[in-house]
C-alpha atoms as a PDB file:
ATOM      1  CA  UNK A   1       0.000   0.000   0.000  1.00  0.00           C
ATOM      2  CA  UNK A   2       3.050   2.700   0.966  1.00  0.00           C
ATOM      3  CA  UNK A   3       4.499   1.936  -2.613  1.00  0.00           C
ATOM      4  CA  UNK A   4       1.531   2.663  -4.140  1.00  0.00           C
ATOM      5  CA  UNK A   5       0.155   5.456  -1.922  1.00  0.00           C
ATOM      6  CA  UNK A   6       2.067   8.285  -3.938  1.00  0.00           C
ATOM      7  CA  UNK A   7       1.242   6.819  -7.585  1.00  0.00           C
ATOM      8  CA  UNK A   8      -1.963   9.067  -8.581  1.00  0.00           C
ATOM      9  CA  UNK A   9       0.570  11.973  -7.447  1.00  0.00           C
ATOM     10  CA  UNK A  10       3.283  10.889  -9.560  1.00  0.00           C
ATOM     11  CA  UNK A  11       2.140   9.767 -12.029  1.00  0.00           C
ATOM     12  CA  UNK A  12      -0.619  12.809 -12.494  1.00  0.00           C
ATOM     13  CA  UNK A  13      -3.860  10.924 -12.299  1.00  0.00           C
ATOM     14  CA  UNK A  14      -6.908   9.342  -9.902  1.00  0.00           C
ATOM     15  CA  UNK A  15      -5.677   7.140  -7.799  1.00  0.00           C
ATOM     16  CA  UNK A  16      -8.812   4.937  -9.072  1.00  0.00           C
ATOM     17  CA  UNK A  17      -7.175   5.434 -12.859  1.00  0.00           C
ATOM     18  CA  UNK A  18      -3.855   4.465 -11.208  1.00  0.00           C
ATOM     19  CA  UNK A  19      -5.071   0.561  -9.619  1.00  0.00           C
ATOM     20  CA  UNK A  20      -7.809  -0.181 -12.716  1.00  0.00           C
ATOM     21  CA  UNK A  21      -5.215  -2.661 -13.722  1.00  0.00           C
ATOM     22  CA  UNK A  22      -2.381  -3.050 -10.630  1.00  0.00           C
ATOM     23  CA  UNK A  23      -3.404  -6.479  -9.631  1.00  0.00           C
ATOM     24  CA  UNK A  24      -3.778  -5.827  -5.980  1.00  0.00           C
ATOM     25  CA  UNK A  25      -6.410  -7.743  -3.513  1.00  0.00           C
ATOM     26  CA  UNK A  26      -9.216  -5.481  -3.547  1.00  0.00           C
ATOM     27  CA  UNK A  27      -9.052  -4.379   0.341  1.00  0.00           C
ATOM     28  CA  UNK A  28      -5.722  -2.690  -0.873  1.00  0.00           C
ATOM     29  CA  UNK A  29      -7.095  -0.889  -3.538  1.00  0.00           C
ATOM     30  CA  UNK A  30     -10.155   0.134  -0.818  1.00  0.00           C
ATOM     31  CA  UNK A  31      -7.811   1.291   1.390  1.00  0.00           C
ATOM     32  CA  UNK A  32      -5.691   3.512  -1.331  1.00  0.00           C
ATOM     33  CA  UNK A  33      -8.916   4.796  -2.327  1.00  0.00           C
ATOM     34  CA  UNK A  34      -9.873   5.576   1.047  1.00  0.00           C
ATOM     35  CA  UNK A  35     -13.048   3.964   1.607  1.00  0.00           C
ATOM     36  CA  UNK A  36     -13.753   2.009   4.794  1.00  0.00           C
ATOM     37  CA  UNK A  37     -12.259  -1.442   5.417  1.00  0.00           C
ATOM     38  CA  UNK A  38      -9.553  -3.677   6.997  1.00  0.00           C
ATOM     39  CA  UNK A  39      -6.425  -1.889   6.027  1.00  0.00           C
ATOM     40  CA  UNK A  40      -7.892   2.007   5.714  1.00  0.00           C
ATOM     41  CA  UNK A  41      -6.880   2.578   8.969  1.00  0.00           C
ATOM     42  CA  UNK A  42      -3.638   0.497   9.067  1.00  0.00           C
ATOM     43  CA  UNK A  43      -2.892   2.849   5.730  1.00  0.00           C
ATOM     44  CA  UNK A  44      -3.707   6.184   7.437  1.00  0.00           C
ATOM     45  CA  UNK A  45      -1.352   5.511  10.536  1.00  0.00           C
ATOM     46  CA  UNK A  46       1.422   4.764   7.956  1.00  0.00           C
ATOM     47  CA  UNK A  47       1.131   7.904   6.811  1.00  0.00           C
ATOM     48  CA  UNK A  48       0.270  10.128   9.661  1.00  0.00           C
ATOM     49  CA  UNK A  49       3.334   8.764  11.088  1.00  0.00           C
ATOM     50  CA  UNK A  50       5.187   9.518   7.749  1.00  0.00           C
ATOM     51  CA  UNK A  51       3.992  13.078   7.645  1.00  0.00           C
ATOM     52  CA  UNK A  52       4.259  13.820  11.199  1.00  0.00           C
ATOM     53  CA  UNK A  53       0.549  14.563  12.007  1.00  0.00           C
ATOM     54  CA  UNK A  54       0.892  13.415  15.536  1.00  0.00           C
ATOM     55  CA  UNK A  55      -2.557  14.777  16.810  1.00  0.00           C
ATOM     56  CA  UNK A  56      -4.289  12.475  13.900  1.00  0.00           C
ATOM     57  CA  UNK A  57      -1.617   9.625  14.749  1.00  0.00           C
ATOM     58  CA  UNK A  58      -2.777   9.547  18.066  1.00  0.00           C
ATOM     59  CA  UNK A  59      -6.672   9.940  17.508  1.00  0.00           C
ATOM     60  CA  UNK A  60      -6.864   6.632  15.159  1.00  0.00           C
ATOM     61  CA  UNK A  61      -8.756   3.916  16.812  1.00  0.00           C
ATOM     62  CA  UNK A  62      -6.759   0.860  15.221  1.00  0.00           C
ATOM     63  CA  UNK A  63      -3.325   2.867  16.777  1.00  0.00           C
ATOM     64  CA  UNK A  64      -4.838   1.165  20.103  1.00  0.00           C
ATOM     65  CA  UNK A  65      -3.884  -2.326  18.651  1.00  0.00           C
ATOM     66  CA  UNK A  66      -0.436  -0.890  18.153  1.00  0.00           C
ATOM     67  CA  UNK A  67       1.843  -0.297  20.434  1.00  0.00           C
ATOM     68  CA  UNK A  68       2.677   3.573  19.693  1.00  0.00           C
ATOM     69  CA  UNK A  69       6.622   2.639  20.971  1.00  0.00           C
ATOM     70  CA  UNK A  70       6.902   0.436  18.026  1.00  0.00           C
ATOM     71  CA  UNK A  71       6.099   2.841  15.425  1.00  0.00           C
ATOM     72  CA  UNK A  72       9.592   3.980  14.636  1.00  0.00           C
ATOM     73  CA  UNK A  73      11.019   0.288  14.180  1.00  0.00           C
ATOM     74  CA  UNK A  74       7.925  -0.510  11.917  1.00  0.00           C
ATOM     75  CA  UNK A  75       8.732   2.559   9.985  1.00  0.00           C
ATOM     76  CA  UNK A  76      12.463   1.927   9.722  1.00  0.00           C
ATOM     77  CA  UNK A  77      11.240  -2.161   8.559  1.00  0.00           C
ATOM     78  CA  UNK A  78       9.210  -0.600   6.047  1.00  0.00           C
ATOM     79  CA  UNK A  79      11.521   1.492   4.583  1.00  0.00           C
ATOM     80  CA  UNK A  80      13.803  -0.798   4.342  1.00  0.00           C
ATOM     81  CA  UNK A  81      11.552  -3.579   2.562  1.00  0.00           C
ATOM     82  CA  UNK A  82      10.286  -0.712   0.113  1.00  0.00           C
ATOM     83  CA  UNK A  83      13.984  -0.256  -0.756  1.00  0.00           C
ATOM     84  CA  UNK A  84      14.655  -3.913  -1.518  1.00  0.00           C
ATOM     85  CA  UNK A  85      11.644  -3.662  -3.830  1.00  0.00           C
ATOM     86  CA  UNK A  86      12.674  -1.180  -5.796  1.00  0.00           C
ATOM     87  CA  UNK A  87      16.351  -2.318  -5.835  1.00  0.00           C
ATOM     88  CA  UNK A  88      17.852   1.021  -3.757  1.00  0.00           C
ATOM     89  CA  UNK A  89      20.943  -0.370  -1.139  1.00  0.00           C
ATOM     90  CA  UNK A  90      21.773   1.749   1.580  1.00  0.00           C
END
């Protein structure tokens, strides 16, 4: 979902244009589009934490399931991962 998150920005289009024909499980694509489901609100703590909007970070419901010290070593994991993706080496 973070690798795609950005994609209707870069690439200058709806975000709906952008996953018509990604392959992605459709609770993704629900998520990137921002409607309710399982991983909307696993999606918006990614990148409240990303963007530093601590007040919204904070007010999530599903952060409760997540403890709020771990944040920084799941953002560091994910990072990394994304990098391996794309093929960037630190």
């Amino acid at each position: 979902m973070g690798l795609l998150s950005a994609m209707d920005a870069v690439m200058g289009m709806p975000m709906s244009s952008v996953l018509a024909d990604i392959p992605v499980q459709q609770e993704i694509k629900e998520a990137l589009l921002a409607q309710p489901g399982r991983f909307c609100s696993i999606l918006e703590i990614a990148k409240n934490y990303e963007q530093g909007e601590w007040k919204q970070l904070s007010a999530s419901p599903k952060l409760g399931r997540i403890p709020e010290e771990a944040l920084p070593d799941l953002f560091v994991q994910a990072l990394d991962w994304a990098r391996q993706i794309v093929g960037f080496t630190h």
